[in-house]
Protein backbone atom coordinates (compact mmCIF):
# COMPACT_ATOMS: atom_id res chain seq x y z
CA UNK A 1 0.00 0.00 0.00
CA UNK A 2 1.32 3.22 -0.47
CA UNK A 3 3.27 5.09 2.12
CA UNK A 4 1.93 8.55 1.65
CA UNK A 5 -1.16 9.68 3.91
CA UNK A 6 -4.41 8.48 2.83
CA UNK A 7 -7.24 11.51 2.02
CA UNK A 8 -10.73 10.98 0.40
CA UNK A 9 -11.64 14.17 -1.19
CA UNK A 10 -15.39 14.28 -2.73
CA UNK A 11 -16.37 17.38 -5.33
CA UNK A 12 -19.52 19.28 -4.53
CA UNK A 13 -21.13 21.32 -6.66
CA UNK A 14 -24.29 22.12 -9.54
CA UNK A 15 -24.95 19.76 -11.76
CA UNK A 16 -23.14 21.13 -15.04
CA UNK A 17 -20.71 23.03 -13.28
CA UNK A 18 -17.90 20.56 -14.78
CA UNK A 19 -17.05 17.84 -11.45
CA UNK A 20 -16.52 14.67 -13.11
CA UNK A 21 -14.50 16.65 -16.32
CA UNK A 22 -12.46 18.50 -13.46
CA UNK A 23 -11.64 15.00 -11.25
CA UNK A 24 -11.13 12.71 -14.93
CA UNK A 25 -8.69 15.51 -16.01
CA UNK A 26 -6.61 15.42 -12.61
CA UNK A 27 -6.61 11.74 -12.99
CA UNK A 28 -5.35 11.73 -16.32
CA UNK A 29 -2.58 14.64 -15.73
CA UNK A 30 -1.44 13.00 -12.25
CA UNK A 31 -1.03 9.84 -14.42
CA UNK A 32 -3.90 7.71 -12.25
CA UNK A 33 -5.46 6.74 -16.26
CA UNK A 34 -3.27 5.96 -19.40
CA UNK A 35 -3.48 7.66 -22.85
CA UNK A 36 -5.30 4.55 -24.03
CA UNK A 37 -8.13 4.72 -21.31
CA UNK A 38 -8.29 8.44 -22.49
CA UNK A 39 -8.64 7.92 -26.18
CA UNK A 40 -11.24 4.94 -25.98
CA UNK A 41 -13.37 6.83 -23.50
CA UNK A 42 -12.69 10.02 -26.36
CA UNK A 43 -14.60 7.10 -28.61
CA UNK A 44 -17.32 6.38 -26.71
CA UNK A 45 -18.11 10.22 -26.20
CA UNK A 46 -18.44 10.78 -29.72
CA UNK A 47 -20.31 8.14 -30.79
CA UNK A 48 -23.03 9.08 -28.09
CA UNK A 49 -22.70 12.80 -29.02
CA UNK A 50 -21.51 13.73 -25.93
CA UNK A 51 -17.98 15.09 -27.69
CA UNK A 52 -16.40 16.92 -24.70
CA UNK A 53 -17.06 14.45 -22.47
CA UNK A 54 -14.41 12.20 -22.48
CA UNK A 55 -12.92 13.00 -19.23
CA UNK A 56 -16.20 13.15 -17.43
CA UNK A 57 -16.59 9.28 -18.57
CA UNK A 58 -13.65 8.56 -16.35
CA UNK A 59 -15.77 8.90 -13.20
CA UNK A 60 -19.05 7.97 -15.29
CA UNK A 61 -18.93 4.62 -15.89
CA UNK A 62 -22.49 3.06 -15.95
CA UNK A 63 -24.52 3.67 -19.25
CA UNK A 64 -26.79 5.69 -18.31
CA UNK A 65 -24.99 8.16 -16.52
CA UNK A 66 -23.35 8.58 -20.37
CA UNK A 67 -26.30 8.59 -21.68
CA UNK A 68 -27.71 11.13 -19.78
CA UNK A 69 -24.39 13.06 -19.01
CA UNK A 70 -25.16 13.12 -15.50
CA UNK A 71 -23.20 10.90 -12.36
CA UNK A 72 -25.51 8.59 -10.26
CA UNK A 73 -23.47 6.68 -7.88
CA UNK A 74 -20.47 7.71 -6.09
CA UNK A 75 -17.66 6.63 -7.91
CA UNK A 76 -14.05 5.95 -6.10
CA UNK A 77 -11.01 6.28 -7.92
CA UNK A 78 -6.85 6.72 -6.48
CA UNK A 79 -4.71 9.11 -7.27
CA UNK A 80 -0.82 10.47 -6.01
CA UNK A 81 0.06 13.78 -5.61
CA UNK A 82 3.73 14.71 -3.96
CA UNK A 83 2.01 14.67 -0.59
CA UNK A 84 -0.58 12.40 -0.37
CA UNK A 85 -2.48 9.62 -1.62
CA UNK A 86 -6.62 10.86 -2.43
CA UNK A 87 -9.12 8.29 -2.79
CA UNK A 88 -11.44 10.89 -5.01
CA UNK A 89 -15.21 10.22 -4.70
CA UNK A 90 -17.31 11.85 -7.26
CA UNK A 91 -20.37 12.47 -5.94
CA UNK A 92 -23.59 13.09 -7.87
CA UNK A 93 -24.75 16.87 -8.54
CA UNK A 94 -27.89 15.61 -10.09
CA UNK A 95 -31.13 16.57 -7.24
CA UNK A 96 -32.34 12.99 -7.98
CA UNK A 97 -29.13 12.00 -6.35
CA UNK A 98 -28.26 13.53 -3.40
CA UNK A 99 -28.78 10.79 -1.22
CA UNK A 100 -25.67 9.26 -2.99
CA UNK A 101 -24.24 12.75 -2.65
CA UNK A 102 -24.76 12.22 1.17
CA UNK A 103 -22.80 8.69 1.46
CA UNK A 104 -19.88 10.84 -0.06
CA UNK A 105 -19.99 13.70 1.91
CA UNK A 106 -19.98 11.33 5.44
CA UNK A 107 -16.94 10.21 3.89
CA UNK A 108 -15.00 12.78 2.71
CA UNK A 109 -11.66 14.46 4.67
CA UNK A 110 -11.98 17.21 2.13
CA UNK A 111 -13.94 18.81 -0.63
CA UNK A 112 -13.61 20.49 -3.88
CA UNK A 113 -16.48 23.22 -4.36
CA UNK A 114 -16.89 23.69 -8.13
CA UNK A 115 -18.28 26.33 -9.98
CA UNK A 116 -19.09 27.20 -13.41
CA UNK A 117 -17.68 30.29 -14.68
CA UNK A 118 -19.82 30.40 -17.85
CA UNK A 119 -22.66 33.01 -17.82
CA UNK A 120 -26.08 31.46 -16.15
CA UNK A 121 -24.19 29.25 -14.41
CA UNK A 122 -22.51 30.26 -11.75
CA UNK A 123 -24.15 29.89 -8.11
CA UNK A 124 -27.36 27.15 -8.12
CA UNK A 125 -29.99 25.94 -6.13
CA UNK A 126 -27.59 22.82 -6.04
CA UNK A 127 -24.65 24.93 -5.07
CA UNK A 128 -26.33 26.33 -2.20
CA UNK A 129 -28.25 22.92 -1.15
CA UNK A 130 -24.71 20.59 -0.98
CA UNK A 131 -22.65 23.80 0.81
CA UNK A 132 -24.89 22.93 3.70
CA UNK A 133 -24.59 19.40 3.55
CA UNK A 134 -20.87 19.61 3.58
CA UNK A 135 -21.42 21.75 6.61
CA UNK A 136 -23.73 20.11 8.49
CA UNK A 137 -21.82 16.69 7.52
CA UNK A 138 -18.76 18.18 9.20
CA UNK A 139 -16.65 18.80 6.05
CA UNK A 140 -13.71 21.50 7.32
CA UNK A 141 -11.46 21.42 4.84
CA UNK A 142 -12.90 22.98 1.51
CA UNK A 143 -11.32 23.96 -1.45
CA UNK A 144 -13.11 26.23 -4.30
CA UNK A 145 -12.43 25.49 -7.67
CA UNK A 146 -14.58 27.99 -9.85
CA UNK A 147 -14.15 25.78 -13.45
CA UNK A 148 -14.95 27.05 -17.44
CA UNK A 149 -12.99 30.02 -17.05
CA UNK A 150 -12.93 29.08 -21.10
CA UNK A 151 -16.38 29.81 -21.59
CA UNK A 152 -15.72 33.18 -19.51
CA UNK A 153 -12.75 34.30 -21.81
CA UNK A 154 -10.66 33.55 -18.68
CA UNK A 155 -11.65 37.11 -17.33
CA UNK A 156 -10.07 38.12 -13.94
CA UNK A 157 -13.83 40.37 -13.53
CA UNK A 158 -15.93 37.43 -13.75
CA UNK A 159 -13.52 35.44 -11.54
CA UNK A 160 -13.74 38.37 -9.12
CA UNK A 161 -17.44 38.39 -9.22
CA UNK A 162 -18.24 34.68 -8.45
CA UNK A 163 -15.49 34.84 -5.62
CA UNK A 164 -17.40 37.58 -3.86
CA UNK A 165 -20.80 35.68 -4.32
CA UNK A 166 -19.15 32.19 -3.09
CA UNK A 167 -17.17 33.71 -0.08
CA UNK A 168 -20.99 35.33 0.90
CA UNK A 169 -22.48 31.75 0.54
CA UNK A 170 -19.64 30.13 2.35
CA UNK A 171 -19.95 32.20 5.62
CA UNK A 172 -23.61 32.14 5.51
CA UNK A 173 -23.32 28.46 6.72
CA UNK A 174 -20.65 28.90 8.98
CA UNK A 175 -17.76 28.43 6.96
CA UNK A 176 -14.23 29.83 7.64
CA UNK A 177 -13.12 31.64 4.61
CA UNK A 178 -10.04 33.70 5.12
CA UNK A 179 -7.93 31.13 4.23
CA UNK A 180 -9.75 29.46 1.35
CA UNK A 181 -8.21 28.87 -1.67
CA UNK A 182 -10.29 29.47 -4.89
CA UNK A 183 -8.69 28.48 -8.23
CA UNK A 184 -9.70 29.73 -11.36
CA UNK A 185 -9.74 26.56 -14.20
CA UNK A 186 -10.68 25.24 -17.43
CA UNK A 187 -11.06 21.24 -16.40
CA UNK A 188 -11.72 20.50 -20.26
CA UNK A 189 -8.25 22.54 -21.33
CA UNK A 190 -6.92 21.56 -19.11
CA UNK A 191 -5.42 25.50 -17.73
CA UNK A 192 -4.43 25.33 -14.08
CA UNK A 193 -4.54 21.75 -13.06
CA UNK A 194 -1.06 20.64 -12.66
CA UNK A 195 -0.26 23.48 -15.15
CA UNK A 196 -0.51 26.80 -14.51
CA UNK A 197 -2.15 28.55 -17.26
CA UNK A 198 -0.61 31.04 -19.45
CA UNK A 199 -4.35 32.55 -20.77
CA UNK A 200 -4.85 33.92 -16.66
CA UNK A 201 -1.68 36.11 -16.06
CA UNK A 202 -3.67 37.76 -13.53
CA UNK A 203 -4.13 34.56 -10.99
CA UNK A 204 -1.09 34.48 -8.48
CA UNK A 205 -2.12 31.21 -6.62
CA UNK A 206 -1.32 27.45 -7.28
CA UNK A 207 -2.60 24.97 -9.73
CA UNK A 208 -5.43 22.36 -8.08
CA UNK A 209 -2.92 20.12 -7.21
CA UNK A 210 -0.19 22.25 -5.69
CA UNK A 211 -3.37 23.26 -3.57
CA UNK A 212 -4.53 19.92 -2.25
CA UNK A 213 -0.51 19.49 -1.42
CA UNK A 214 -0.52 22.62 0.15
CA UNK A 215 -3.27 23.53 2.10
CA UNK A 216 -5.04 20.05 3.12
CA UNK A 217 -4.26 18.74 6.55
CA UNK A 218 -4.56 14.94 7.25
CA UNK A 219 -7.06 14.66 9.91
CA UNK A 220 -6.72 12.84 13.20
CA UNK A 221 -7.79 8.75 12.81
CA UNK A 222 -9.88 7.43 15.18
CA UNK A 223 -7.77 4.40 15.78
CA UNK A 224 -8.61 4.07 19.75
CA UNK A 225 -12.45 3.71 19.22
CA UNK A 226 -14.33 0.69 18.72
CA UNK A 227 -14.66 -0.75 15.24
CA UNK A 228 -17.61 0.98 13.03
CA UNK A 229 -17.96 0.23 9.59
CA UNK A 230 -20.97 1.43 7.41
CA UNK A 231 -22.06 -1.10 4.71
CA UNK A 232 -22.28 0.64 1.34
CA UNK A 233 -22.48 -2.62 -0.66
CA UNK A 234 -22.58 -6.89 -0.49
CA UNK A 235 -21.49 -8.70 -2.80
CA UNK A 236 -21.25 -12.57 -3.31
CA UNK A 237 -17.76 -13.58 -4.78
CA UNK A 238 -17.53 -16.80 -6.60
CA UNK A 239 -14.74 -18.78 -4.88
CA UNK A 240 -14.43 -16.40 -1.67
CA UNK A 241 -17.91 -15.96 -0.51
CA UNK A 242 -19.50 -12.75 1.29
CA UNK A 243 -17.82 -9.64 0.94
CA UNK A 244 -19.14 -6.39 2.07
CA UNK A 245 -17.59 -3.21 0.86
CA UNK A 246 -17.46 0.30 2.89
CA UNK A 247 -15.45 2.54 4.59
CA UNK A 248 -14.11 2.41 8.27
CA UNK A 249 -14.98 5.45 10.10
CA UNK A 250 -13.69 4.56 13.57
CA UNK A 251 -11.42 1.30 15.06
CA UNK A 252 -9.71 -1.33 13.65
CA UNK A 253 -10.73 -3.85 11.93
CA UNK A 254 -7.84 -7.25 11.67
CA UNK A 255 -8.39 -10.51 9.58
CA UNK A 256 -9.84 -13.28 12.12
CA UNK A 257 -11.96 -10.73 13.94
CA UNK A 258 -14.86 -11.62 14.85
CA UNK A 259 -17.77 -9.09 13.57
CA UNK A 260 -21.36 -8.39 14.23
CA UNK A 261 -23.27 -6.88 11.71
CA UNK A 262 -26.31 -4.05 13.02
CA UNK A 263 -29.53 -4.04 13.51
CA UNK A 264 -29.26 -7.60 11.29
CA UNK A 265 -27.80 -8.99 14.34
CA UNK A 266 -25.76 -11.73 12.85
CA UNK A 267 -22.04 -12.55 13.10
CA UNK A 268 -19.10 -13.57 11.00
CA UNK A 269 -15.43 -13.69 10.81
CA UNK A 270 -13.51 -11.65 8.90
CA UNK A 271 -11.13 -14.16 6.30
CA UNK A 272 -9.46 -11.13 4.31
CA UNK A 273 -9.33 -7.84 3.33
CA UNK A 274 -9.03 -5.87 0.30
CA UNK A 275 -7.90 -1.65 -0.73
CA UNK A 276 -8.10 -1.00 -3.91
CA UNK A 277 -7.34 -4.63 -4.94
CA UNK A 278 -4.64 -5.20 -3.22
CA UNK A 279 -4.52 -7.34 0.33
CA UNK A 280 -3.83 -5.66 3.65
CA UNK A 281 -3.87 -7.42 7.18
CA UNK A 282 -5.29 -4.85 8.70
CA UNK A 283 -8.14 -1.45 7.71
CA UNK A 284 -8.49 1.59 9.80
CA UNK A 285 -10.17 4.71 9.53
CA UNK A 286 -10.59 5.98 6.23
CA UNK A 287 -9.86 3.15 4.14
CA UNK A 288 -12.51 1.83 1.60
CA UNK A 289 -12.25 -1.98 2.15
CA UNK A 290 -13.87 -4.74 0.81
CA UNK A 291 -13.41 -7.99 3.02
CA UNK A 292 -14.78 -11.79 3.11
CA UNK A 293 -16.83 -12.49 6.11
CA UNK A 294 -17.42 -16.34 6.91
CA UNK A 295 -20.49 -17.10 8.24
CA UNK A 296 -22.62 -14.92 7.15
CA UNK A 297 -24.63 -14.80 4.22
CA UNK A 298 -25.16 -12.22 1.21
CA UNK A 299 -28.85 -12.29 1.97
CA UNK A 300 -28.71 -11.02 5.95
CA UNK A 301 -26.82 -8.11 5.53
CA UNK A 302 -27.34 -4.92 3.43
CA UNK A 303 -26.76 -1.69 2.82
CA UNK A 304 -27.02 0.56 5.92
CA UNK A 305 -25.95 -1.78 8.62
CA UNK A 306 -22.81 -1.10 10.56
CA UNK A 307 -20.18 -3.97 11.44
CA UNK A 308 -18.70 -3.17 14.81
CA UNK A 309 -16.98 -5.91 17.18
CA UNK A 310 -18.95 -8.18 19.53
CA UNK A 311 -17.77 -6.53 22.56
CA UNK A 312 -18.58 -3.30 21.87
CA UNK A 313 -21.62 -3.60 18.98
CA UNK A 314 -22.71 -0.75 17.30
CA UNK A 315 -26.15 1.22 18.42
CA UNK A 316 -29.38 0.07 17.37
CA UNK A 317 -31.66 3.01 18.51
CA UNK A 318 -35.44 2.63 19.21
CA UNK A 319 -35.57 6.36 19.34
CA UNK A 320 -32.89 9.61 19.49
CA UNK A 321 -32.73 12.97 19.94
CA UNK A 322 -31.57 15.08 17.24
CA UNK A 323 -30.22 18.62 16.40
CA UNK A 324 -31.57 19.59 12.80
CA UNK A 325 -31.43 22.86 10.73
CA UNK A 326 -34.70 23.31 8.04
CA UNK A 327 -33.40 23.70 4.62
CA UNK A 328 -36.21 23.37 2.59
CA UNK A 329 -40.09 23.03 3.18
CA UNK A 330 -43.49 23.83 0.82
CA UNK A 331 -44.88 24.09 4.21
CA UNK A 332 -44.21 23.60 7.69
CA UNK A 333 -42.85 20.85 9.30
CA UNK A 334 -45.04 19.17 12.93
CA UNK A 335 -44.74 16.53 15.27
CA UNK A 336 -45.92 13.24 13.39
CA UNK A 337 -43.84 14.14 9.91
CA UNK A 338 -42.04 11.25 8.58
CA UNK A 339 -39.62 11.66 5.88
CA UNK A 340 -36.63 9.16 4.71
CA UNK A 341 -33.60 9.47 7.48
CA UNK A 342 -30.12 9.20 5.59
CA UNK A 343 -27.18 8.75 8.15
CA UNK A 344 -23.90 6.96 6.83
CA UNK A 345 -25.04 4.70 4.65
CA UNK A 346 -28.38 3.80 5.96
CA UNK A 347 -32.15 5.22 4.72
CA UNK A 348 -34.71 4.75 7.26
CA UNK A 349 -38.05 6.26 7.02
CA UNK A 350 -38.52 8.35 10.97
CA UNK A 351 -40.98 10.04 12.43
CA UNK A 352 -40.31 12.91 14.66
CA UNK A 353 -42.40 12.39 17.42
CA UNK A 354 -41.90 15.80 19.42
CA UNK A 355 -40.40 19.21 19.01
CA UNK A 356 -38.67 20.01 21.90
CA UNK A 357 -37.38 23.04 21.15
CA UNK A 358 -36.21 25.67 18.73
CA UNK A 359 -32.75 26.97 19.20
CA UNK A 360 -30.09 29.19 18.01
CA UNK A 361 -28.39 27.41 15.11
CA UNK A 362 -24.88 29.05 16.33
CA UNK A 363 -25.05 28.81 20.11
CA UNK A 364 -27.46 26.23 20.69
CA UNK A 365 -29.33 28.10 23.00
CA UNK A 366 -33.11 27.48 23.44
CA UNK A 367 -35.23 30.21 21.35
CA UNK A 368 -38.63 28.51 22.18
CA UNK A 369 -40.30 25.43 23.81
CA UNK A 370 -41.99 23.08 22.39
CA UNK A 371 -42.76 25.19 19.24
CA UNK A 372 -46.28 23.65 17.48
CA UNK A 373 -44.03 23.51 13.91
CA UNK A 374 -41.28 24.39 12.69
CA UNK A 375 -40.01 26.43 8.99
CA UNK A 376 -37.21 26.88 6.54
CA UNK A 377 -34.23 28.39 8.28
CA UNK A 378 -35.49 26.96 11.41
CA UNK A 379 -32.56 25.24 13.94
CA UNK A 380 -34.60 22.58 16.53
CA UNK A 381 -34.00 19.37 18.78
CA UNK A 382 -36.37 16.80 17.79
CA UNK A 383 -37.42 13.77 19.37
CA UNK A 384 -37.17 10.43 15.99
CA UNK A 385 -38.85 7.37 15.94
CA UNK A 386 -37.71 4.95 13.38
CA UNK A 387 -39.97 2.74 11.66
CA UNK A 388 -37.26 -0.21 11.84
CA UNK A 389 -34.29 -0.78 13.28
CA UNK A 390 -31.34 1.71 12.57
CA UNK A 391 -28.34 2.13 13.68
CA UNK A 392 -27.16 6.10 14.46
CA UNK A 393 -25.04 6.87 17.19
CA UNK A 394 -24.44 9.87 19.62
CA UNK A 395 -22.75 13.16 18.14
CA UNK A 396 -20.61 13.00 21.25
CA UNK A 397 -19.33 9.47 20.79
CA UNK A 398 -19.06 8.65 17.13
CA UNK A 399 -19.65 11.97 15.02
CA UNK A 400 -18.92 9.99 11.94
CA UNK A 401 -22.14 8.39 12.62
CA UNK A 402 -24.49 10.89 14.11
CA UNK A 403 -25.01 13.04 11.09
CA UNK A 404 -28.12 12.64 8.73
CA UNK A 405 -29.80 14.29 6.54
CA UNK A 406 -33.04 14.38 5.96
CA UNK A 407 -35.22 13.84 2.39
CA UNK A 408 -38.47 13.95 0.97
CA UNK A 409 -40.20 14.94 -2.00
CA UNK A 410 -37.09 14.17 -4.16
CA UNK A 411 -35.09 17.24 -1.64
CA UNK A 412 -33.14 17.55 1.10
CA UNK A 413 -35.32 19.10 3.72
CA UNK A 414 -33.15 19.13 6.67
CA UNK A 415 -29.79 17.96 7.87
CA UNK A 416 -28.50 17.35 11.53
CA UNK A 417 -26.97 15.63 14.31
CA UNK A 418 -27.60 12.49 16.93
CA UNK A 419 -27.77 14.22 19.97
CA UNK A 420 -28.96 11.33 22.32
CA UNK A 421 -29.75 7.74 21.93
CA UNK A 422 -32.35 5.35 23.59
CA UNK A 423 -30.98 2.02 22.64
CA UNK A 424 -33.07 -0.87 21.25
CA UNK A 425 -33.75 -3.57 23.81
């Protein structure tokens, strides 16, 4: 495995603002995909009339996301700089998709804002929508990449411009600006990526990839705490068996260990375990493993259930207490709503049974009691009651767990933390 650090960076951002083009052309300059890959994926973009899309088709690999021209699933793909080793995950801008978009964020060190330069474009509804998700899903570390500069005549005004509206967005949620980067690009030229660009004189900073070397920070691993690891996937493996796929937020997790999977309840024994194709003895936080359970089979695990060990099993709740901030609402949200409940890698249909209170989104402090609803813009603590078992744990304890957000009506309608837990007898 490699030596350097290990980051996963996800890109955020509006639809057409240029992600998938922006991450296939880093791949492809930082030498993660070969000139072959390149030109056969520069074939399949013109035959579906999608010229210019070549680089996007790096990251979008089923059909129909190159049919359509937009990214589904999250998509993981390695690649070096000097400093570090980034595990990229491009993560859907589509609105159909932002529960994918969620899985990505919960596991991201670092993001990549991007957007589009070209007039029209610029700031979206999306834009705004996944700059609170990154916030509320505890992203710190942002990076904003504002891409097309091409279709802007690489102007230093218009660069200027979208800067100022950004760096307004930004702190709106809470984020800390000063120290931001924000690189002006052309991801289909190719102009400030590991290059820097001769058609922007004006721009003083560092190419994309001088920045991730330069400004990201490796963040702390929560070696210490027990094992939890989220199940994005199961397959079945002819010739090895069971083998879940996800990420390790917290712990360790060795070959021989024994595992139990939550709320499925069932146990297994981890026989080996796989990064990127390659074996490793052991996974810890951050790594995006696949490994062979014995014991258990394909059909009692799935998607959304947590593998912790024995000893120390991860939380099935039969109600919590949450923090949330209203994003989006026709209406106004009461006691007895029940929208979908995304949290790691789980969707679980809630309902919140009470409002206990409205607070101040900054300070926390209590604004009203036991409000009758609650509206757009609207910070609360909630009382949730899921319809089946889930497993979410306490803000306090496991942050990497406690976030959700929450959907309905094809939008993201809220977003929050696991305050408190009342655990499933």
């Amino acid at each position: 495995m490699p030596t350097k650090p290990h980051i996963n960076i996800m890109t955020a951002g509006h639809v057409d603002a240029g992600k998938s083009t922006l991450i296939g052309r880093i791949l492809y300059e930082s030498g993660a995909i070969r000139e072959e890959e390149l030109r056969k994926l520069k074939e399949i973009a013109t035959q579906l009339k999608k010229e210019t899309f070549e680089f996007a088709f790096v990251m979008d690999t089923v059909k129909e996301e190159r049919e359509r021209g937009v990214t589904i699933d999250i998509m993981h793909r390695p690649f070096e700089t000097q400093k570090w080793f980034f595990t990229i995950i491009d993560a859907p801008g589509h609105r159909d998709f932002v529960k994918n978009m969620i899985t990505g964020a919960s596991q991201a060190d670092a993001a990549i804002l991007v957007v589009s330069a070209k007039q029209g474009e610029g700031i979206q509804e999306q834009t705004k929508e996944h700059t609170w998700l990154l916030r509320v899903l505890g992203i710190q570390q942002l990076l904003v990449v504002i891409n097309k500069m091409d279709a802007a005549n690489y102007d230093e005004k218009r660069f200027n411009e979208l800067k100022t509206e950004i760096t307004t967005l930004l702190k709106s949620v809470g984020f800390k600006v000063d120290t931001m980067p924000f690189v002006p690009v052309s991801a289909y030229n190719g102009d400030n990526i590991t290059k820097k660009s001769d058609k922007m004189p004006w721009y003083k900073g560092q190419t994309i990839v001088e920045t991730l070397d330069s400004t990201i920070k490796e963040p702390e691993k929560p070696t210490q705490k027990p094992l939890r690891l989220p199940i994005q996937d199961v397959y079945t493996i002819t010739g090895v068996g069971t083998v879940p796929v996800g990420r390790v937020e917290t712990g360790v997790m060795k070959i021989n260990d024994k595992l139990v999977f939550e709320p499925s309840g069932v146990v297994g024994e981890v026989k080996s375990v796989e990064v990127h194709h390659q074996q490793i003895s052991e996974a810890k936080p951050g790594d995006n493993v696949g490994f062979n359970v014995r014991g258990v089979d394909k059909a009692q695990i799935k998607r959304g259930d947590v593998a912790g060990h024995p000893d120390n099993p991860p939380t099935v709740v039969k109600e919590f207490t949450g923090q949330i901030i209203v994003l989006q609402h026709p209406t106004l949200i009461t006691a007895g709503y029940t929208p979908v409940f995304h949290c790691h890698t789980a969707s679980v249909a809630c309902t919140i049974e009470e409002i206990i209170a409205k607070v101040d989104p900054k300070t926390g402090a209590v604004i009203q009691e036991k409000p009758d609803f609650i509206k757009p813009g609207d910070a609360a603590r909630i009382r949730v009651k899921p319809l089946r078992p889930m497993v979410i744990e306490k803000q306090s304890e496991f942050p990497e767990l406690a976030r959700f957000a929450i959907r309905d009506m094809g939008q993201t309608v809220a977003a929050g933390v696991c305050l408190e837990v009342v655990k499933a007898k």
